[in-house]
Protein backbone atom coordinates (compact mmCIF):
# COMPACT_ATOMS: atom_id res chain seq x y z
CA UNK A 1 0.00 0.00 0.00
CA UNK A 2 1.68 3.34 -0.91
CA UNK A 3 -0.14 6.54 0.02
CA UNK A 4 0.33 10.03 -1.56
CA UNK A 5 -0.74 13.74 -0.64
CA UNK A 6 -3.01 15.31 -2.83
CA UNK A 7 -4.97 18.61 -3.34
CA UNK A 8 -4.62 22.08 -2.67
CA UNK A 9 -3.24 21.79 1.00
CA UNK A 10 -1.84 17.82 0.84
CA UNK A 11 -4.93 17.54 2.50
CA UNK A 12 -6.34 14.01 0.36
CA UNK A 13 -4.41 10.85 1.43
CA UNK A 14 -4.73 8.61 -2.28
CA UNK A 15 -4.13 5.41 -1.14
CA UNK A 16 -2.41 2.52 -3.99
CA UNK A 17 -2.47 -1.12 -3.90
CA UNK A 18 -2.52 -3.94 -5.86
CA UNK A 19 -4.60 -6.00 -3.77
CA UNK A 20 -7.58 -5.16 -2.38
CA UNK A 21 -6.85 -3.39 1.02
CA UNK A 22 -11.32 -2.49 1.57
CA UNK A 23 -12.52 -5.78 2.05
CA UNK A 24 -14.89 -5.29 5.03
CA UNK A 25 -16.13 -2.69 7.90
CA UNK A 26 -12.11 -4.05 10.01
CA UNK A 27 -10.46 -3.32 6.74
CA UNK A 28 -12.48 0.01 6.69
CA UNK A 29 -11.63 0.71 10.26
CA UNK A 30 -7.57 0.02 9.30
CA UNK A 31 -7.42 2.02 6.84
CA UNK A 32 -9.12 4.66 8.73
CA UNK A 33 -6.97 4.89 11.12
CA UNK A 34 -3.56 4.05 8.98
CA UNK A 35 -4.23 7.06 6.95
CA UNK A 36 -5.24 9.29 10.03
CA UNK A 37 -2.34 8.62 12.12
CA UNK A 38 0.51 8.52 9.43
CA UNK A 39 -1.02 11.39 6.94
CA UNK A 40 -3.22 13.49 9.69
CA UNK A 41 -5.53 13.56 6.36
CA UNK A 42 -9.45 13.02 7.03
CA UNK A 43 -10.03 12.35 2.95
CA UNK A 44 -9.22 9.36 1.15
CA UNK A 45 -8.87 8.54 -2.66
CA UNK A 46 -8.89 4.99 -3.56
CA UNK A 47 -8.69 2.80 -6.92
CA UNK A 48 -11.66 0.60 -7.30
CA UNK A 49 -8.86 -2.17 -8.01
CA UNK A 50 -8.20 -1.68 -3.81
CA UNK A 51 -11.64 -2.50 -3.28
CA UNK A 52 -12.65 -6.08 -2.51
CA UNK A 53 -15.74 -7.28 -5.23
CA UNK A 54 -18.24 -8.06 -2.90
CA UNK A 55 -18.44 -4.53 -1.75
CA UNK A 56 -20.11 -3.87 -4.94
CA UNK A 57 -22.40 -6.96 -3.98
CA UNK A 58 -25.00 -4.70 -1.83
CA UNK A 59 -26.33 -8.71 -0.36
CA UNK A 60 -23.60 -8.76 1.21
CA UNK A 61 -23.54 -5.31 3.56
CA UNK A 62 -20.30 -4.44 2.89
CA UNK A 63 -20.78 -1.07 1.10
CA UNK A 64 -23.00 0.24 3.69
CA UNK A 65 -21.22 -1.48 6.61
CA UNK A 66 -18.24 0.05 5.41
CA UNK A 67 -19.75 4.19 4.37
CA UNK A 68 -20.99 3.82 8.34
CA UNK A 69 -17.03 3.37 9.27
CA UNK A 70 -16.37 6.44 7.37
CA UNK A 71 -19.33 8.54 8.61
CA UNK A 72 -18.40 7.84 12.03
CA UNK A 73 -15.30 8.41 12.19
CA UNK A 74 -15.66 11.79 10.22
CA UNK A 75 -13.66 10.81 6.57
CA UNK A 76 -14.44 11.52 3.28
CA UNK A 77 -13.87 8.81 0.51
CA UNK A 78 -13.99 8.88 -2.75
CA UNK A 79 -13.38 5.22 -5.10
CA UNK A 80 -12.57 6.22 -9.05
CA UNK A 81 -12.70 3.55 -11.04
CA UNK A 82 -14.90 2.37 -14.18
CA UNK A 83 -18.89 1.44 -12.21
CA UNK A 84 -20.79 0.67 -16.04
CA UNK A 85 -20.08 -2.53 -15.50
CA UNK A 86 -22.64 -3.15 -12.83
CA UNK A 87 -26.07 -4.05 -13.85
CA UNK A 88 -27.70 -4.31 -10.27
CA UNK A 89 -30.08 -1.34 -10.11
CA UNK A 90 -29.95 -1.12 -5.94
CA UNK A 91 -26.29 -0.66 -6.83
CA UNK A 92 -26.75 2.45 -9.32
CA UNK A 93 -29.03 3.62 -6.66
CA UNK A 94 -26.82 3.53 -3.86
CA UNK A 95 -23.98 4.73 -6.09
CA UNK A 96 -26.50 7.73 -7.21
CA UNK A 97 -26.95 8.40 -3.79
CA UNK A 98 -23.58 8.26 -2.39
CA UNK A 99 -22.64 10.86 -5.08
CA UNK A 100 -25.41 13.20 -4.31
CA UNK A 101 -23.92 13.52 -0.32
CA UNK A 102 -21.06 14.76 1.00
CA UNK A 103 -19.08 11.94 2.32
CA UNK A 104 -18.75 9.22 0.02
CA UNK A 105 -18.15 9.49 -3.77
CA UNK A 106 -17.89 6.93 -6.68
CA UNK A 107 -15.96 8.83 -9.96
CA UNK A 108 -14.40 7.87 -13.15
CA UNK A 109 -11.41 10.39 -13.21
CA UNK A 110 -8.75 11.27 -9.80
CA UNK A 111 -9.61 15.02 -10.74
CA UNK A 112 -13.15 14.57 -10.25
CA UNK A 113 -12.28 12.87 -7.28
CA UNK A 114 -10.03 15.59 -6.11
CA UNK A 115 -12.75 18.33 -6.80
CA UNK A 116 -15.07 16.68 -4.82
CA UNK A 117 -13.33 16.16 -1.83
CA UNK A 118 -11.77 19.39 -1.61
């Protein structure tokens, strides 16, 4: 997992990694806290490859286990990546949703994602 500043102030920790590192609401609560202590950043940026599948799997809780992690403890994600691919219309929902808050984003570019966490 590599992490690098981003944004006007360094304020956006974009996290890298090859293998999924969000896998589950302990995963969430790791990364959480890895970022917060080693970057002091409270906004994330991660690749949907770090992202386990079955978070996109809404059966399975993950994706809504895992946005309560990050509204609790008060950080902003954003996951850019490609989301056509999904067919599952609770899915587009949620990910229509998610995008019209403030705290969790799904977008197709890193300077969309930048944008909308700063």
């Amino acid at each position: 997992m590599e992490i690098e500043l981003l944004g006007k102030f360094n304020n956006i920790a974009y996290v890298r990694s090859e293998t999924p590192i969000l896998r589950d609401a302990d995963s969430a609560l790791d990364l959480i806290f890895n970022v917060r202590y080693t970057t002091k950043c409270g906004r994330i940026i991660l690749d949907k490859s770090a992202v386990s599948d079955d978070f996109f799997v809404l059966s399975t809780r993950i994706a809504g286990d895992v946005l309560q992690k990050f509204v609790n403890y008060r950080m902003k994600l954003a996951i850019v990546g490609d989301f056509s691919q999904y067919s599952s219309r609770p899915l587009k929902d949620f990910i229509y949703e998610s995008n019209s808050g403030r705290d969790f984003f799904f977008v197709g570019t890193l300077d969309e994602a930048i944008g909308r966490l700063n």
